[in-house]
Protein backbone atom coordinates (compact mmCIF):
# COMPACT_ATOMS: atom_id res chain seq x y z
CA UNK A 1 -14.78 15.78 0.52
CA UNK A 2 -12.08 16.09 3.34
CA UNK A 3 -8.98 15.67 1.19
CA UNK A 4 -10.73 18.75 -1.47
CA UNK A 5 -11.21 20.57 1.94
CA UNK A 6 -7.69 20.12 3.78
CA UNK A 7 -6.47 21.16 0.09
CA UNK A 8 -8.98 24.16 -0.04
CA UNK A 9 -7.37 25.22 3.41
CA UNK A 10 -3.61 25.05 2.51
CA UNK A 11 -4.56 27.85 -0.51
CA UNK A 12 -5.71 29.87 1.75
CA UNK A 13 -3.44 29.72 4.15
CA UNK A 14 -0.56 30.15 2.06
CA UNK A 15 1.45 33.11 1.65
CA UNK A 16 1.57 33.10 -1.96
CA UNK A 17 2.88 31.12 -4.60
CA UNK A 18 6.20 29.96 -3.43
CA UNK A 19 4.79 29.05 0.39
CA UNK A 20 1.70 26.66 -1.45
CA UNK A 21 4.50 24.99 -3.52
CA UNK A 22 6.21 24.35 -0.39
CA UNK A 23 2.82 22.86 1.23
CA UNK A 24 1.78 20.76 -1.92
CA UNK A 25 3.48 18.65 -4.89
CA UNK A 26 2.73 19.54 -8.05
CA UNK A 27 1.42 15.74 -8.21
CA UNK A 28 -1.05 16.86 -5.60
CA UNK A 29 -1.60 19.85 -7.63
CA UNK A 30 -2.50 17.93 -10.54
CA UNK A 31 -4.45 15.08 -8.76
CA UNK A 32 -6.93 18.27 -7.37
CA UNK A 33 -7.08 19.52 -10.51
CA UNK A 34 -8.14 16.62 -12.17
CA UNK A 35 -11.13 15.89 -9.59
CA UNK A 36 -12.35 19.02 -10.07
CA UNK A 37 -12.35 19.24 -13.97
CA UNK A 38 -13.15 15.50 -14.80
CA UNK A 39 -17.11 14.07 -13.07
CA UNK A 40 -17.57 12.98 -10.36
CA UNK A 41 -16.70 9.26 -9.56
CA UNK A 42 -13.55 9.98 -11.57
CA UNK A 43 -11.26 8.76 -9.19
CA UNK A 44 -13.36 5.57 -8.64
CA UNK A 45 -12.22 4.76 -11.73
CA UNK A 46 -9.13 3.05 -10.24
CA UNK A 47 -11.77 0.69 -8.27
CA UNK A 48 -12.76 -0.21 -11.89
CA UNK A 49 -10.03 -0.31 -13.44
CA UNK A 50 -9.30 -3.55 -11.08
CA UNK A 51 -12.22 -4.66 -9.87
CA UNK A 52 -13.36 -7.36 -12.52
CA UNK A 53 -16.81 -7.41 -11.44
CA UNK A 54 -18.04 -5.45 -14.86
CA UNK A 55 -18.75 -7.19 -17.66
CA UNK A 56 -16.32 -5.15 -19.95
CA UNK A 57 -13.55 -6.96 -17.97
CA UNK A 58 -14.23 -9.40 -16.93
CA UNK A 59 -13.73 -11.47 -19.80
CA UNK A 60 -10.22 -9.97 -19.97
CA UNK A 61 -10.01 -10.65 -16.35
CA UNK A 62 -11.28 -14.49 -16.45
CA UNK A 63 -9.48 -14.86 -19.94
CA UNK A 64 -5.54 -14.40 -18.43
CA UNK A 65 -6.00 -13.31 -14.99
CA UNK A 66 -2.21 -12.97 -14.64
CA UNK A 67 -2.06 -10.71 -17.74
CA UNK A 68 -5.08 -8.76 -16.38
CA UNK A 69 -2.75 -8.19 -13.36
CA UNK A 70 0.47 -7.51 -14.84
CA UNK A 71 -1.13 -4.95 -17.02
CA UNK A 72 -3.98 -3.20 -14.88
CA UNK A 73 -3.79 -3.90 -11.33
CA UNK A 74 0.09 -3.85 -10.79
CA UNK A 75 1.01 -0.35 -12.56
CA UNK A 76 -1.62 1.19 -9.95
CA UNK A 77 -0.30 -0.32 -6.86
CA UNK A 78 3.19 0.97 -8.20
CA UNK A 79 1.99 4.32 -9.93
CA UNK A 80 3.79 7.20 -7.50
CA UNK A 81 1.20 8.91 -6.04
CA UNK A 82 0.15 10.35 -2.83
CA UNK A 83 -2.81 8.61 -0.66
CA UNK A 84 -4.97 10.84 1.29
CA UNK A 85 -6.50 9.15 5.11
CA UNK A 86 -7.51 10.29 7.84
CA UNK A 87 -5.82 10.21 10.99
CA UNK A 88 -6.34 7.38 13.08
CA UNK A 89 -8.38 5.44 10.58
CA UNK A 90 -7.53 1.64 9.18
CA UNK A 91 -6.89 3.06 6.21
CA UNK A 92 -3.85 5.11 6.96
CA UNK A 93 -2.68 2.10 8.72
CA UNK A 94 -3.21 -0.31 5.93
CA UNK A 95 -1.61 2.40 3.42
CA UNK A 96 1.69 2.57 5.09
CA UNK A 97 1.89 -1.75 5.56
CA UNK A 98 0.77 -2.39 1.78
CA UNK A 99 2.19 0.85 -0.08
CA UNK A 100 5.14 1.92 1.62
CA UNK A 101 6.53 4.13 -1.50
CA UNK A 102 3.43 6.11 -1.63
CA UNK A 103 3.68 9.06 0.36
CA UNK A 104 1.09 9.21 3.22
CA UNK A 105 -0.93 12.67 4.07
CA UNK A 106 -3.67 12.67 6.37
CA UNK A 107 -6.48 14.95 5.74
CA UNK A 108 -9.47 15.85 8.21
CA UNK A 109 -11.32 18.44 6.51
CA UNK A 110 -12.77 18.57 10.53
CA UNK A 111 -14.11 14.94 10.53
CA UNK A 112 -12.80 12.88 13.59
CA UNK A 113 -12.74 8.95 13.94
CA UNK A 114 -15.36 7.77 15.65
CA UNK A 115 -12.87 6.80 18.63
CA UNK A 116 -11.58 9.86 18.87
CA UNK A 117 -14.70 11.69 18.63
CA UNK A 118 -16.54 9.42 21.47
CA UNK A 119 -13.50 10.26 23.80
CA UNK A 120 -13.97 13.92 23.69
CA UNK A 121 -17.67 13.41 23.64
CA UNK A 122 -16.93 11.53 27.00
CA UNK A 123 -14.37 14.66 28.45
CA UNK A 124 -16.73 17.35 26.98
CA UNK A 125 -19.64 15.42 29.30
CA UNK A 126 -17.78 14.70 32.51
CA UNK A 127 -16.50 18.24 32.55
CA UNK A 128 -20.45 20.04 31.94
């Protein structure tokens, strides 16, 4: 919900047309689009797209696992896309160290990691 809310934010923010386009790829564009048109889960489609847990692939999967790679898992760890993390988390960090040609934008949608959130937790505290 905090990458559709970050997004949600930039609209209404921007200026108009031009200033959005500035703020947001039209890959970004599209990616938002298609979450909110297509059901939910859609996006964890990529999760089972590789994930050869289900029995629809994993026959495929046990069958030629290096075809099953070359021709499912691969194009998605190369597919040009942006990944959205939050700030802070293991996830951005991992991101950037496995997937340095995807473009990195951190979203918050006003969540805080739990480190970060403890720490002013801790200030607001000492200062009441």
């Amino acid at each position: 919900m905090s990458g559709f809310t970050d997004w949600a934010q930039t609209v209404a923010d921007s200026e108009g047309a031009a200033d959005y386009r500035s703020r947001v790829t039209d890959s970004e564009s599209a990616s938002m689009w298609q979450s909110l048109s297509s059901p939910p889960g859609y996006k964890s489609g990529y999760c089972l797209a590789v994930c050869p847990a289900g029995e629809d692939v994993l026959g495929p999967y046990l069958g030629d696992r290096k075809s099953f790679m070359d021709t499912v898992l691969r194009p998605l760890q190369e597919k040009k896309e942006t990944l959205y993390v939050l700030p802070g988390s293991h996830a951005q960090e991992y991101a950037r160290r496995r997937f340095p040609r995807k473009p990195v934008k951190e979203v918050t949608g006003g969540w805080q990691p739990p480190a970060k959130r403890s720490a002013s937790t801790d200030r607001e505290t000492r200062t009441s």
